[in-house]
N, C-alpha and C. Protein backbone atom coordinates (compact mmCIF):
# COMPACT_ATOMS: atom_id res chain seq x y z
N UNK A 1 242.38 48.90 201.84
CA UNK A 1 241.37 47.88 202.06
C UNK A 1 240.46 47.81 200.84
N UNK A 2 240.46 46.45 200.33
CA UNK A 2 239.44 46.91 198.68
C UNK A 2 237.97 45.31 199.48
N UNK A 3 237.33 46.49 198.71
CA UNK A 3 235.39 45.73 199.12
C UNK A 3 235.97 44.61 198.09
N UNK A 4 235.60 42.94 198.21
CA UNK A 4 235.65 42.13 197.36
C UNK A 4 233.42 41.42 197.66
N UNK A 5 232.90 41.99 198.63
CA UNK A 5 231.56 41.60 198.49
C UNK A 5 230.88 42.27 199.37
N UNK A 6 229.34 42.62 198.71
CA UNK A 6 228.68 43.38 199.17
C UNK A 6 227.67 42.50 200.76
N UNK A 7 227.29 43.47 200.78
CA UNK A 7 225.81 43.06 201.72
C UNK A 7 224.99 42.92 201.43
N UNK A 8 224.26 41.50 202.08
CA UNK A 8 222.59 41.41 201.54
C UNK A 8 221.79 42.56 201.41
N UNK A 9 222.01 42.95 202.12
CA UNK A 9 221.37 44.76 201.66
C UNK A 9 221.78 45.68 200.65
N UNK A 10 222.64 45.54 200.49
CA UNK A 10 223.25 46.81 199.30
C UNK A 10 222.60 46.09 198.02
N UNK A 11 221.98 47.36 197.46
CA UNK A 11 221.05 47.12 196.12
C UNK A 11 221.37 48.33 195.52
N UNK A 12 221.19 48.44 194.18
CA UNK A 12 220.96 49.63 193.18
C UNK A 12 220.29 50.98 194.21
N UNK A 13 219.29 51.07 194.47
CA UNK A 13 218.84 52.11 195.19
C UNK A 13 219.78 52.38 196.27
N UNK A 14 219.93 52.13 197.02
CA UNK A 14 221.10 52.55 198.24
C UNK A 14 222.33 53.15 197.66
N UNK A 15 222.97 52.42 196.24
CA UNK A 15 224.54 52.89 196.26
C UNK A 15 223.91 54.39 195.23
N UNK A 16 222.95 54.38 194.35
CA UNK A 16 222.20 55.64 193.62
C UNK A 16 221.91 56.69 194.90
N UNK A 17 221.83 56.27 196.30
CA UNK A 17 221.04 57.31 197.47
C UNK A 17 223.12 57.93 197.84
N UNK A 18 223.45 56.88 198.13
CA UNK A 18 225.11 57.08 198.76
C UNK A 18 225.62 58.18 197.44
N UNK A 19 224.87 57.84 196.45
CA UNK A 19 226.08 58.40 195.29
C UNK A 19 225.25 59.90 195.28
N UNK A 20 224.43 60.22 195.02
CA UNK A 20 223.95 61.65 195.56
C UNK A 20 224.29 62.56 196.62
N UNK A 21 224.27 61.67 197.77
CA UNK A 21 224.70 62.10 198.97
C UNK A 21 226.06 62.78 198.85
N UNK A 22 226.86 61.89 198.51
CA UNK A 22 228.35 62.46 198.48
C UNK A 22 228.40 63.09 197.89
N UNK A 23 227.93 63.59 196.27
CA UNK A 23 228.31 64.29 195.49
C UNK A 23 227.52 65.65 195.61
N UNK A 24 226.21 65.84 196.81
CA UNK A 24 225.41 66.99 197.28
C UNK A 24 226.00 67.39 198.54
N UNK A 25 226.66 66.79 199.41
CA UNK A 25 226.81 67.44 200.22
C UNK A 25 228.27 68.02 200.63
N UNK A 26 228.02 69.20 200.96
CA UNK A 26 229.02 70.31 200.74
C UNK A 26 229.90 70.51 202.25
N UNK A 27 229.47 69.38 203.22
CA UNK A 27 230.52 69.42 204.16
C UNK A 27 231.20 68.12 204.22
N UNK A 28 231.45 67.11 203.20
CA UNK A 28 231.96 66.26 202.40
C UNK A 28 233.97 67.11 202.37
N UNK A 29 234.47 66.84 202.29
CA UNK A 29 235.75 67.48 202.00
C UNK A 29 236.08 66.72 200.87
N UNK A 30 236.88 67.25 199.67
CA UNK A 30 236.99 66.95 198.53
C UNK A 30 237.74 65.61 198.50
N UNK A 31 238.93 65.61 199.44
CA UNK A 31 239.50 63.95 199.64
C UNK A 31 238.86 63.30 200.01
N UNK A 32 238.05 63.14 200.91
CA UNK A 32 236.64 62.69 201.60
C UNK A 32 235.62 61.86 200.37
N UNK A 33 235.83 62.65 199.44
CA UNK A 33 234.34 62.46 198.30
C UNK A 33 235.22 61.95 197.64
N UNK A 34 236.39 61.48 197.29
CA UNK A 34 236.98 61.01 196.01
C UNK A 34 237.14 59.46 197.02
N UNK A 35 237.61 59.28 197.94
CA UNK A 35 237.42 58.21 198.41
C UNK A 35 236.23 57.46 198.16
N UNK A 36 234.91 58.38 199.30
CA UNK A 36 233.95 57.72 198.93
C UNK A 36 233.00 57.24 197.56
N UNK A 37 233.72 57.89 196.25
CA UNK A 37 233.47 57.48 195.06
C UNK A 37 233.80 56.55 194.77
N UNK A 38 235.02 56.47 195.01
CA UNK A 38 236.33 55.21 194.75
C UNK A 38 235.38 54.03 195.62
N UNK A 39 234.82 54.01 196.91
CA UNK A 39 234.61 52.89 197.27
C UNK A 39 232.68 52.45 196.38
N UNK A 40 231.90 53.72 195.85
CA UNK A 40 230.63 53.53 195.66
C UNK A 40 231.30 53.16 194.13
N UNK A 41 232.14 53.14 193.26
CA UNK A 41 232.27 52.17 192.09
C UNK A 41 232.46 50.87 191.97
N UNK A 42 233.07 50.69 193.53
CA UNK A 42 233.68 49.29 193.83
C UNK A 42 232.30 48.69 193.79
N UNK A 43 231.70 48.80 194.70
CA UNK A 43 230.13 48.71 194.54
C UNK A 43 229.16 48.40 193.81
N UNK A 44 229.10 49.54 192.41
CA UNK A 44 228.82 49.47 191.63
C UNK A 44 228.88 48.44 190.22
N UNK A 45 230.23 48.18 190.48
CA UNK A 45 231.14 46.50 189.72
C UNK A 45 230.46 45.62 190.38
N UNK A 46 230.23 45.25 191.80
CA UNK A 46 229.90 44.17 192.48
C UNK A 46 228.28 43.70 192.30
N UNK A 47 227.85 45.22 192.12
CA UNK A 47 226.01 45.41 191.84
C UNK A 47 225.61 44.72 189.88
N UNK A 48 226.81 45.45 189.43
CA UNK A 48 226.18 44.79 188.21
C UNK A 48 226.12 43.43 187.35
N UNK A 49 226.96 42.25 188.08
CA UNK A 49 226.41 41.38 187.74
C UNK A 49 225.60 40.83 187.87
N UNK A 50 224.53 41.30 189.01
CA UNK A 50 223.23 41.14 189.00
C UNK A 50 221.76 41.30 188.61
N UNK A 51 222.55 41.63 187.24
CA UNK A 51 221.60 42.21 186.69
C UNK A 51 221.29 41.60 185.31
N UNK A 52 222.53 40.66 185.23
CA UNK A 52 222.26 39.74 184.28
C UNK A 52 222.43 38.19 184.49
N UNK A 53 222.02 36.89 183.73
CA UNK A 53 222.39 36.07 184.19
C UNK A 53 223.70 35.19 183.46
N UNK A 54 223.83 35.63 182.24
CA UNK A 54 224.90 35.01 180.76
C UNK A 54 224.60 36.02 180.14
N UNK A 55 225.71 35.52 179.41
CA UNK A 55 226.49 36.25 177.93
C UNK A 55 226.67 35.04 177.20
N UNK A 56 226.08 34.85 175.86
CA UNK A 56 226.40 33.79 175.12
C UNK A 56 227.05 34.27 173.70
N UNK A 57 227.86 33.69 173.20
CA UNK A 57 228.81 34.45 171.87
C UNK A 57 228.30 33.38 170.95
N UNK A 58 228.01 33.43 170.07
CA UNK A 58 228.10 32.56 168.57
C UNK A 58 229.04 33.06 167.59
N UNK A 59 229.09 32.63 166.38
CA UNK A 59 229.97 33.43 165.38
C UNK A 59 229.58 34.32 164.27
N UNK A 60 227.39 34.76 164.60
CA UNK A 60 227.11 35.34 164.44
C UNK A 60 226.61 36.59 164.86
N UNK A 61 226.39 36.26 166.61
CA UNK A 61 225.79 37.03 167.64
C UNK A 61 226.32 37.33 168.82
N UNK A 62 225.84 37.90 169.75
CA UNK A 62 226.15 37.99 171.25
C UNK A 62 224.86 38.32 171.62
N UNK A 63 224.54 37.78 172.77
CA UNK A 63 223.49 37.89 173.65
C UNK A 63 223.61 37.77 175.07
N UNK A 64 223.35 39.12 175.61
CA UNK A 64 223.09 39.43 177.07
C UNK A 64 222.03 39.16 177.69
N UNK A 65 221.23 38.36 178.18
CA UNK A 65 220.25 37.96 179.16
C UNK A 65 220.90 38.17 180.26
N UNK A 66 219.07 39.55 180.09
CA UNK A 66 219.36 40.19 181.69
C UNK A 66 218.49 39.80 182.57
N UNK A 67 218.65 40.24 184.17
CA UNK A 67 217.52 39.59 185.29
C UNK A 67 216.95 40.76 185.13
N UNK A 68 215.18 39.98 185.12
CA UNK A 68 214.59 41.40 185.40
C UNK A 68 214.62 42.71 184.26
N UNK A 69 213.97 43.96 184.93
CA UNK A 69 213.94 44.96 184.08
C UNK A 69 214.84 45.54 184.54
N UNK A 70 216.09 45.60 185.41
CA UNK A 70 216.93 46.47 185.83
C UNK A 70 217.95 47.16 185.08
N UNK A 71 217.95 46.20 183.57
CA UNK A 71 219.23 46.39 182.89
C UNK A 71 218.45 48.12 182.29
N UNK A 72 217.07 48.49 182.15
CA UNK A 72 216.32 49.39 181.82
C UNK A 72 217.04 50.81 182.23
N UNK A 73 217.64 51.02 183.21
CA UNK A 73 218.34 51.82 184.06
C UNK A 73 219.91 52.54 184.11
N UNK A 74 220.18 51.06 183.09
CA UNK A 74 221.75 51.59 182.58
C UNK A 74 221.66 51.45 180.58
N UNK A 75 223.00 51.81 180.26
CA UNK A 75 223.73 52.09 178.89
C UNK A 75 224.40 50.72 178.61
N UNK A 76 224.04 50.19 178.02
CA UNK A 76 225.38 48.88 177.65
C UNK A 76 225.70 49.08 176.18
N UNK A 77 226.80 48.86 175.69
CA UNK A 77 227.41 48.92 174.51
C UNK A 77 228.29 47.30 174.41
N UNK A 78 228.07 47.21 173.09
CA UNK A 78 229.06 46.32 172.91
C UNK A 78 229.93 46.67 171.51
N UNK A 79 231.53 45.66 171.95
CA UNK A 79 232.37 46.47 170.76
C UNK A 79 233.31 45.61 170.41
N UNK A 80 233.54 45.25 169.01
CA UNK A 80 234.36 44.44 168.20
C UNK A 80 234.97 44.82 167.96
N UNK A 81 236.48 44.58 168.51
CA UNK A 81 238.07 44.90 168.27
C UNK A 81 238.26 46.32 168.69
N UNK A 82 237.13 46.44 169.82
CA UNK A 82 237.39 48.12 170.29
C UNK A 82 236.66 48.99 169.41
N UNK A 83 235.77 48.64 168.29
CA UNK A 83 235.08 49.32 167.81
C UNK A 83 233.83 48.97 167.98
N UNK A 84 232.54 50.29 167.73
CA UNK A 84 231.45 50.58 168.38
C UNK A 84 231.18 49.44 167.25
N UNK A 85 229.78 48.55 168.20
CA UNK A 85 229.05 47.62 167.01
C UNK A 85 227.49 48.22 167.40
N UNK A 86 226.99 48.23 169.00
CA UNK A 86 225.74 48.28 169.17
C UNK A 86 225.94 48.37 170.50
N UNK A 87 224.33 48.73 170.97
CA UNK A 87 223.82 49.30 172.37
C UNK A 87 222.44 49.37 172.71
N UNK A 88 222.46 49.60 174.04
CA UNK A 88 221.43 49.47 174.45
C UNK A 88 221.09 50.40 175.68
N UNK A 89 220.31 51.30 175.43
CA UNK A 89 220.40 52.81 176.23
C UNK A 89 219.00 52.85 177.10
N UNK A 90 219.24 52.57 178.25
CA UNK A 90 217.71 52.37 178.89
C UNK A 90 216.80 51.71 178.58
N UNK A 91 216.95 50.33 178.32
CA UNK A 91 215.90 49.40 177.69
C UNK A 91 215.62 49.59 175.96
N UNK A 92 216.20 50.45 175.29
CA UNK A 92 215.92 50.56 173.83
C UNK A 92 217.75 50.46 172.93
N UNK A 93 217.21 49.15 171.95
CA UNK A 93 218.66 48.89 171.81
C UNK A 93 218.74 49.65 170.19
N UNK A 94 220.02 49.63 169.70
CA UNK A 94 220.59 50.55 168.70
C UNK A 94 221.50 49.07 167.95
N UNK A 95 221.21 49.37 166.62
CA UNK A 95 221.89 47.98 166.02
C UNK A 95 222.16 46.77 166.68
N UNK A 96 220.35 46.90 167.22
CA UNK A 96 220.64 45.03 167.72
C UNK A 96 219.26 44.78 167.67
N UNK A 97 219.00 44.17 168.79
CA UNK A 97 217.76 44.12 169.38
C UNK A 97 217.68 43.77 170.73
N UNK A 98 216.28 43.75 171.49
CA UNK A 98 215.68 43.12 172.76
C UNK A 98 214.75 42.44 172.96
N UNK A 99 214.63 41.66 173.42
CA UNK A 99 213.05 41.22 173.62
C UNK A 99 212.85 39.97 174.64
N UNK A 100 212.27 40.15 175.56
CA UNK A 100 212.10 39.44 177.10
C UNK A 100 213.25 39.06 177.58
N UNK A 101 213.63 40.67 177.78
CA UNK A 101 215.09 40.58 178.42
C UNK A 101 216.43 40.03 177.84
N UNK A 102 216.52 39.71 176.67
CA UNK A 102 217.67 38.64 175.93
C UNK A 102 217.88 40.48 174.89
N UNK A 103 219.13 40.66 174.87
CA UNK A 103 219.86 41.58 174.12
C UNK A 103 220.58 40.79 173.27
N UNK A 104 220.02 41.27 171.53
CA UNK A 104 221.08 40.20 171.01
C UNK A 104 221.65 41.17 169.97
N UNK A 105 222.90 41.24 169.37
CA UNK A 105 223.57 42.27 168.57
C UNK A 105 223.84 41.16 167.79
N UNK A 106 223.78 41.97 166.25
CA UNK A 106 224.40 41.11 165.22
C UNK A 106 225.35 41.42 164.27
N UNK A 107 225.46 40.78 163.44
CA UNK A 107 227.32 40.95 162.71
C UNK A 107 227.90 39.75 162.94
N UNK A 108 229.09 39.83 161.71
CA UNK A 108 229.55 38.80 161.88
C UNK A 108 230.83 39.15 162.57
N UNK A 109 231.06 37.82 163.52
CA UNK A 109 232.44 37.92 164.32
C UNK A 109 232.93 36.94 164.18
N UNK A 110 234.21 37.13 163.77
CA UNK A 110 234.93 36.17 163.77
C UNK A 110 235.97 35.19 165.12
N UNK A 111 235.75 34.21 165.13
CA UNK A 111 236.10 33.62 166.58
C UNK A 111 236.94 34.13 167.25
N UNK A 112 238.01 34.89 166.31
CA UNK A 112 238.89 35.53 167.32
C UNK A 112 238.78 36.67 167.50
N UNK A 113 237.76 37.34 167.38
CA UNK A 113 237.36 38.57 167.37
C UNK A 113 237.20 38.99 168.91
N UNK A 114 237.67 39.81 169.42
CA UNK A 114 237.47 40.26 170.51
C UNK A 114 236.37 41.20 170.67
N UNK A 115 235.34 40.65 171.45
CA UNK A 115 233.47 41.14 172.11
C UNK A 115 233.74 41.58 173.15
N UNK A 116 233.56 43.14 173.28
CA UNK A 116 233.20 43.01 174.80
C UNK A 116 232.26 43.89 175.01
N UNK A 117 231.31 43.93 176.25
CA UNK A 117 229.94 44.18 176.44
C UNK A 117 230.19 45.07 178.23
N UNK A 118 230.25 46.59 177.58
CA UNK A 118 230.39 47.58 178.72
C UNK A 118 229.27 47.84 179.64
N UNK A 119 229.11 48.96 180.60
CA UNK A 119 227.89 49.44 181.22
C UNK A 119 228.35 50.65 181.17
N UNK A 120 227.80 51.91 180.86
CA UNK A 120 228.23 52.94 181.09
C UNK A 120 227.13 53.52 182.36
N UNK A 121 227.60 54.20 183.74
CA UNK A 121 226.41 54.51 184.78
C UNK A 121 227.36 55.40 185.64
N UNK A 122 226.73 56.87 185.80
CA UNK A 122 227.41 57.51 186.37
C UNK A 122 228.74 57.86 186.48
N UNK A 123 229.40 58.48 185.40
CA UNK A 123 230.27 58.60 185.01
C UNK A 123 231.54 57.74 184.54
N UNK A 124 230.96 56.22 184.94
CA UNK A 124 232.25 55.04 184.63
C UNK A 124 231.80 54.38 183.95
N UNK A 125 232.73 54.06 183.51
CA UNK A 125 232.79 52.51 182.31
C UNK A 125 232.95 51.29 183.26
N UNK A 126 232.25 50.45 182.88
CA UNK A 126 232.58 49.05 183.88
C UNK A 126 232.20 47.92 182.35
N UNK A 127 233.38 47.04 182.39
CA UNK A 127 233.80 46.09 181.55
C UNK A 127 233.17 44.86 182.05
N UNK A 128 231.30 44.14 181.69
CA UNK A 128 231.22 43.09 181.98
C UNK A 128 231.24 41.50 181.43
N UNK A 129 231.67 41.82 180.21
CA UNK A 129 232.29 40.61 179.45
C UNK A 129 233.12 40.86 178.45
N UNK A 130 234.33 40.41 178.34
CA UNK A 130 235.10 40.20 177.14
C UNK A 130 235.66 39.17 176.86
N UNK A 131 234.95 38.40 175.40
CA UNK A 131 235.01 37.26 175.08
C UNK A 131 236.64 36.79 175.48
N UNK A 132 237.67 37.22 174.67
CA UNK A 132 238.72 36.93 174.79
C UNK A 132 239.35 35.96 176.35
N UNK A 133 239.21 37.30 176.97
CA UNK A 133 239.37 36.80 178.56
C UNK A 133 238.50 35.71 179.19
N UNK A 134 237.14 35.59 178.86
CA UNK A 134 236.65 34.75 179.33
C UNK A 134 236.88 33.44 178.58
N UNK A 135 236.59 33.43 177.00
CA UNK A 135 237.45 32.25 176.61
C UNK A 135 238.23 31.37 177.18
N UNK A 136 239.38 32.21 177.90
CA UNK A 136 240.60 31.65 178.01
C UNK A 136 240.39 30.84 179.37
N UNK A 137 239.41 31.67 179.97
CA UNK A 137 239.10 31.17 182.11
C UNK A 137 238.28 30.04 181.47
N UNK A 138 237.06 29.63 180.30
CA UNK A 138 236.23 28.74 180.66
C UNK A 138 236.75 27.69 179.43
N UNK A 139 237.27 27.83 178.47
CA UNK A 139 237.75 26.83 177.93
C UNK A 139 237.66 25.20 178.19
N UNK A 140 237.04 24.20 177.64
CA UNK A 140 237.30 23.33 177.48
C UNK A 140 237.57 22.05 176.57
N UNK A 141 237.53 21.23 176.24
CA UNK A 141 237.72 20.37 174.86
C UNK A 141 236.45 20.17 174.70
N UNK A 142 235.90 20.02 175.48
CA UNK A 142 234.23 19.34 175.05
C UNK A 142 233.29 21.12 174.60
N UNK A 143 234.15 21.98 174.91
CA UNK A 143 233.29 23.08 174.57
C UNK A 143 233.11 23.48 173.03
N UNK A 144 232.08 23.79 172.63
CA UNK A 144 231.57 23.96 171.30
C UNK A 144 232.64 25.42 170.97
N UNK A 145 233.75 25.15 169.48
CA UNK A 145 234.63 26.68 169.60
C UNK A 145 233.73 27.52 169.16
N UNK A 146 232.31 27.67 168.90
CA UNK A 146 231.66 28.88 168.67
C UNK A 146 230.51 29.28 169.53
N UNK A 147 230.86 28.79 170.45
CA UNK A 147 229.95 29.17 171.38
C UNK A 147 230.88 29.42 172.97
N UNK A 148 230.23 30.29 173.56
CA UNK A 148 231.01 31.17 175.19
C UNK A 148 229.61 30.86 176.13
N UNK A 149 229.72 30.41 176.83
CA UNK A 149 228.45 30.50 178.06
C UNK A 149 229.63 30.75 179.28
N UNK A 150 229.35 32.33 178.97
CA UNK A 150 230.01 32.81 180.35
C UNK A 150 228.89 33.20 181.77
N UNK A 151 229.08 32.71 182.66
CA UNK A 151 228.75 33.19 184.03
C UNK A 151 229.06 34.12 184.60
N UNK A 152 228.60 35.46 184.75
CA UNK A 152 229.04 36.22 185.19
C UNK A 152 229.99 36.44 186.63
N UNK A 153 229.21 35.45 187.49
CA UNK A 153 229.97 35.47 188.83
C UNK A 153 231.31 34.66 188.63
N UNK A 154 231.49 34.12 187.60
CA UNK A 154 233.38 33.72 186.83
C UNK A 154 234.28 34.90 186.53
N UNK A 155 233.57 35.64 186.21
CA UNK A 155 234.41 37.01 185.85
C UNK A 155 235.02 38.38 186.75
């Protein structure tokens, strides 16, 4: 059975309370806790596009506009052709910048350059944009080729 959507209730704090829980308590049985990990990541994927609203690509930049201060809480990296470009580690970014919530990394990329923009949180990697792939889902003729306005809830 795989979670495809959460509950109006399930927020950051609850799946952070669930994810303690399981991993503190010691009458948990070890198959028991790998399940319930398996289902608090599912979770965790479903929680974090809410935390931003776009990803916009140029052919000089990328920029993550996030909701809110929540993005403050996690690691995001982003990486060109699989290599490290920049990040952003609890609200303080590393070869980029921030400022009222808009994360913008710079360098030049070339259009076919493959961007993609991770979360690292509690031991997983979660993949929330990669230009390539999204390219290909939002594509249109009237779309500008150096520019991506991806929606997260598309992905």
């Amino acid at each position: 059975n795989t979670m495809t959507q959460l509950t109006s209730l399930a927020d950051q704090k609850t799946v952070d309370a669930l994810y303690t829980t399981v991993n503190g308590n010691p009458v948990i049985s070890i198959k028991k806790r790998a399940d319930y990990r398996s289902y608090l990541n599912i979770a965790q994927k479903l929680l974090l596009p809410r935390t931003y609203t776009k990803v916009v690509r140029t052919v000089s930049s990328l920029s993550v506009h996030f909701t809110g201060e929540a993005y403050k809480q996690f690691n995001y990296k982003m990486l060109v052709n699989n290599a490290y470009a920049s990040e952003i580690t609890r609200g303080k970014a590393y070869y980029s910048s921030v400022s009222n919530g808009v994360w913008t990394t710079s360098g030049t990329h070339d259009s076919d350059d493959n961007c993609k923009v991770t979360c690292d949180y509690k031991g997983a990697t979660y993949v929330l944009y990669e230009s390539n792939a999204a390219d290909r889902r939002t594509e249109t003729w009237a779309q500008d080729p150096y520019v991506t306005h991806c929606d997260p809830r598309d992905l």
